[in-house]
Protein backbone atom coordinates (compact mmCIF):
# COMPACT_ATOMS: atom_id res chain seq x y z
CA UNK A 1 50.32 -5.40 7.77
CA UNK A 2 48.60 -5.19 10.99
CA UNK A 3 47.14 -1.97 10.15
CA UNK A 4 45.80 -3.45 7.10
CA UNK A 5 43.97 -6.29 8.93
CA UNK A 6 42.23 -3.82 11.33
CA UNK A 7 41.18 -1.49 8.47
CA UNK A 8 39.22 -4.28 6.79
CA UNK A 9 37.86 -5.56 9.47
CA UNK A 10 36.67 -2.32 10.90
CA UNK A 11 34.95 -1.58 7.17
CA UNK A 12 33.45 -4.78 7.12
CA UNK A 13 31.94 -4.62 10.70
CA UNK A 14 30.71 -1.14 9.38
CA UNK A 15 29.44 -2.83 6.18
CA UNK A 16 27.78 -5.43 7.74
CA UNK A 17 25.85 -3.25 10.40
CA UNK A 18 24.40 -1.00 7.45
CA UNK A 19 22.40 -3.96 6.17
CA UNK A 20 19.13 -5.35 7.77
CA UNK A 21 19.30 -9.67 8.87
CA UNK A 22 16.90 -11.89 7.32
CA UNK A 23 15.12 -12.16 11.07
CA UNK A 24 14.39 -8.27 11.48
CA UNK A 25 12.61 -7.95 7.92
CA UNK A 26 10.68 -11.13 8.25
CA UNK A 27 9.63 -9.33 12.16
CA UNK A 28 9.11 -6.47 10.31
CA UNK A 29 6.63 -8.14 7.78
CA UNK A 30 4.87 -9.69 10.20
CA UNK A 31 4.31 -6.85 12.46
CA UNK A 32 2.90 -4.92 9.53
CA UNK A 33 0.80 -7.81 8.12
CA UNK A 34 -0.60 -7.74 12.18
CA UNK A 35 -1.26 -4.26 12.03
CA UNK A 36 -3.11 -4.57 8.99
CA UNK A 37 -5.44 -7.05 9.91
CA UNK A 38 -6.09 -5.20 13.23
CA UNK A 39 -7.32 -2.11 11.36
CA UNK A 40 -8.99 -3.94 8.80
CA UNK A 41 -11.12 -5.60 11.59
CA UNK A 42 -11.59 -2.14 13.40
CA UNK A 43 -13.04 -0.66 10.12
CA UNK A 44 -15.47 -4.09 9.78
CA UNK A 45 -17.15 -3.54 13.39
CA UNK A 46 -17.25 0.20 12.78
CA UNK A 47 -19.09 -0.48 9.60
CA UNK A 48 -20.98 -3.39 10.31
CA UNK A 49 -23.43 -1.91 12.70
CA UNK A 50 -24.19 0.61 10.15
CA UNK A 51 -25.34 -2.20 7.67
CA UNK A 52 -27.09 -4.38 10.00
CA UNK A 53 -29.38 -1.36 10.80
CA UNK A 54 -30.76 -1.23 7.32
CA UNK A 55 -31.75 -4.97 6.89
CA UNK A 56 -34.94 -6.83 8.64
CA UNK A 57 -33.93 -10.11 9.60
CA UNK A 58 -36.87 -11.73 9.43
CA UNK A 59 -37.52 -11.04 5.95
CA UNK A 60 -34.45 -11.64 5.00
CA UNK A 61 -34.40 -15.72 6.89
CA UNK A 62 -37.52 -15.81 4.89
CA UNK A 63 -35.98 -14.68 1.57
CA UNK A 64 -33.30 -17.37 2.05
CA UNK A 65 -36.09 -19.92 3.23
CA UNK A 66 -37.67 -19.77 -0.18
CA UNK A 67 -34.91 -19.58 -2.40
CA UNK A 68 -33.41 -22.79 -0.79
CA UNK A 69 -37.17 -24.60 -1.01
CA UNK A 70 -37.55 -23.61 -4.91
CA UNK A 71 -33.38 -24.31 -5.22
CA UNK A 72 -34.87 -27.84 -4.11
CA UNK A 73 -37.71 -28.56 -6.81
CA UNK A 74 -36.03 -30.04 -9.71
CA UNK A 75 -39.26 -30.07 -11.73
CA UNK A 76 -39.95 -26.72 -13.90
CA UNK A 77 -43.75 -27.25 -14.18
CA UNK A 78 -43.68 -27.32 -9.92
CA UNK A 79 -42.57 -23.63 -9.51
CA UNK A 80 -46.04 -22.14 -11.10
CA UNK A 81 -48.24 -24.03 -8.49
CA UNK A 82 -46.17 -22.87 -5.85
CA UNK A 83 -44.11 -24.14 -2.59
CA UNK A 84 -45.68 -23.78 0.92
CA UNK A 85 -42.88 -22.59 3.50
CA UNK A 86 -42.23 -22.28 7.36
CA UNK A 87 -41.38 -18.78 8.45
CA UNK A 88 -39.66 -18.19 11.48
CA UNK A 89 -42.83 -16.84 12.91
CA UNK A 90 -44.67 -19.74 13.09
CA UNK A 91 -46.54 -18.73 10.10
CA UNK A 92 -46.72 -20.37 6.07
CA UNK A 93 -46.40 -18.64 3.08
CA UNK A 94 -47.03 -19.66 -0.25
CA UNK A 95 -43.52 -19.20 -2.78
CA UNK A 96 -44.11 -18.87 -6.52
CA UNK A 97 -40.86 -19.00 -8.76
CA UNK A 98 -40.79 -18.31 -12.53
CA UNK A 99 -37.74 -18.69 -14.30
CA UNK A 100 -36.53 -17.57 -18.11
CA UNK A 101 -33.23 -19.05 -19.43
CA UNK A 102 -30.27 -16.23 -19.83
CA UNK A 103 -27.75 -16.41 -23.15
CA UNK A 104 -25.48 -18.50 -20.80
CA UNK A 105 -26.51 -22.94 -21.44
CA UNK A 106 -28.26 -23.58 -17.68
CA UNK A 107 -28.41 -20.65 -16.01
CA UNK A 108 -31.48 -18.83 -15.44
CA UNK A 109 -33.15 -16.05 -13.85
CA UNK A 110 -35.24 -16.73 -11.31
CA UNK A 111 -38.01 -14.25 -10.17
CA UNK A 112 -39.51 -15.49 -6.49
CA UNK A 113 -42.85 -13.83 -4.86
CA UNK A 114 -43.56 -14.73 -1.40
CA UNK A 115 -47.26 -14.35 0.07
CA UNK A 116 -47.73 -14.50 3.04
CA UNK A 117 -50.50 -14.39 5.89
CA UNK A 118 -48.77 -11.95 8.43
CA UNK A 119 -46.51 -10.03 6.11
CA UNK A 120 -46.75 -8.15 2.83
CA UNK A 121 -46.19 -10.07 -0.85
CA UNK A 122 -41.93 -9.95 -0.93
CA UNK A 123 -40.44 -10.35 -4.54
CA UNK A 124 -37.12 -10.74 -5.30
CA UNK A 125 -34.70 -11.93 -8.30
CA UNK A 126 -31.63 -14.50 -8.35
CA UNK A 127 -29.51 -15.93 -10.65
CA UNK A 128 -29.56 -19.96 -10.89
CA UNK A 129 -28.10 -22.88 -12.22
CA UNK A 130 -30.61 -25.19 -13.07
CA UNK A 131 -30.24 -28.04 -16.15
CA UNK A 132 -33.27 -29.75 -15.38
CA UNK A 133 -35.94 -26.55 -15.68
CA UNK A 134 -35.79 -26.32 -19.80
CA UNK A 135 -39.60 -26.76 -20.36
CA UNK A 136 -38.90 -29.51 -22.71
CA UNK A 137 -35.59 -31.57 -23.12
CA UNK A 138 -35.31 -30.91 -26.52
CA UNK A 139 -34.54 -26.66 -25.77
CA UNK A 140 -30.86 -27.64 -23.62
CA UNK A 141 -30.14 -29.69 -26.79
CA UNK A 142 -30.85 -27.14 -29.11
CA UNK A 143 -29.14 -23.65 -27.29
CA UNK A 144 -26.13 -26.38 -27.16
CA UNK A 145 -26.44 -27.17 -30.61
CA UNK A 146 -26.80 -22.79 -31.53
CA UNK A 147 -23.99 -21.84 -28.85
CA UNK A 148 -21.35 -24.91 -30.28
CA UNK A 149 -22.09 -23.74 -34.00
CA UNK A 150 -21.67 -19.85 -33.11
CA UNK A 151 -18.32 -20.56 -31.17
CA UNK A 152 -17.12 -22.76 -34.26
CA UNK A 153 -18.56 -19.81 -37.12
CA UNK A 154 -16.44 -17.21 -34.25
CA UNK A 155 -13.17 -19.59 -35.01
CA UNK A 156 -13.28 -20.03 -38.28
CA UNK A 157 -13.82 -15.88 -39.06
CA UNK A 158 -10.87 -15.13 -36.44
CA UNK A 159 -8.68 -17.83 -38.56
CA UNK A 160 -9.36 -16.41 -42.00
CA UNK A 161 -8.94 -12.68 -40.49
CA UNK A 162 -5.06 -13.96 -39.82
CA UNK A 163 -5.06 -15.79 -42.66
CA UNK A 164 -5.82 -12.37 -44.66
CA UNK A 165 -3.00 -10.43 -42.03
CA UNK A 166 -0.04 -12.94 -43.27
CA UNK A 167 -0.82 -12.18 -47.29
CA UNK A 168 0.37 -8.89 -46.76
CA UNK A 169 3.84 -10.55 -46.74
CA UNK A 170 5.36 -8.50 -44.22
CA UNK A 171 4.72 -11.10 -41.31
CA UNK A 172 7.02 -13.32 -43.06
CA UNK A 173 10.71 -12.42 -41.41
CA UNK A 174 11.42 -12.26 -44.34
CA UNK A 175 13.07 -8.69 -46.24
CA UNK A 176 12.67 -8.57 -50.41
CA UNK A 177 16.15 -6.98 -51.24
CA UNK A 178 16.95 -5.13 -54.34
CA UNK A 179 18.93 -7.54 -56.57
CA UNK A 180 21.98 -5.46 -58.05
């Protein structure tokens, strides 16, 4: 009996050392998840140097200087007479924005050109959400009006399509046996 008693205890201390504790996998996780994020940041400054070499950062601040002064008009008819702006030189320049409306109800491409007095004419494209630059009130009404009606004409064909799949009587459960 004694024997016995030693045996399993001697299997289950062998068992029990074969398995890893909750504490050394969640050390384990989070000395991987460390190491990760230390040579994910190691790769950034290795590579950001290389990218910062490429941009100007003056034209860039001026780039984002504009599109925040049109981002501010709220009036559509404003953006063809153009937006004076502060550079970080010291100097103005003159922003003209046109926009045209995408398929998508208020968002809208916005084309920017930037003259300038000490630096060459910069233009540049972003996409905007504007609900207020439709050139009359009525056009928002209408594309919501066209976009509703297509989505509801888009429901109804994708109904009658299923419709037309369940005729087929096989979608029923449903097995016709021969009757004896």
């Amino acid at each position: 009996m004694r024997n016995s008693r030693s045996c399993l205890s001697s299997i289950s201390s062998r068992l029990a050392r074969k398995a890893f504790s909750l504490v050394e996998c969640v050390l384990a996780l989070a000395l991987f998840s460390f190491a990760a994020f230390a040579i994910g940041q190691i790769c950034y400054n290795c590579l950001y140097p290389l990218d910062m070499q490429e941009k100007n950062g003056i034209m860039d601040a001026t780039i984002e200087r504009a599109i925040s002064a049109i981002l501010d008009v709220d009036d559509y008819d404003s953006l063809d007479d153009g937006i004076e702006v502060d550079t970080l030189d010291g100097s103005k320049c003159r922003v003209y924005g046109e926009c045209f409306p995408t398929q998508i109800i208020d968002l809208f491409e916005l084309r920017i050109r930037i003259e300038g007095e000490s630096m060459d004419t910069i233009e540049d494209a972003v996409l905007v959400v504007r609900p207020k630059w439709y050139e009359n009130s009525n056009d928002r009404e209408t594309l919501l009006d066209d976009r509703t009606d297509f989505l509801e004409d888009e429901r109804l064909r994708a109904a009658k399509e299923l419709r037309e799949g369940d005729d087929d009587g096989y979608d029923s459960g449903e097995l016709d046996l021969p009757k004896k």
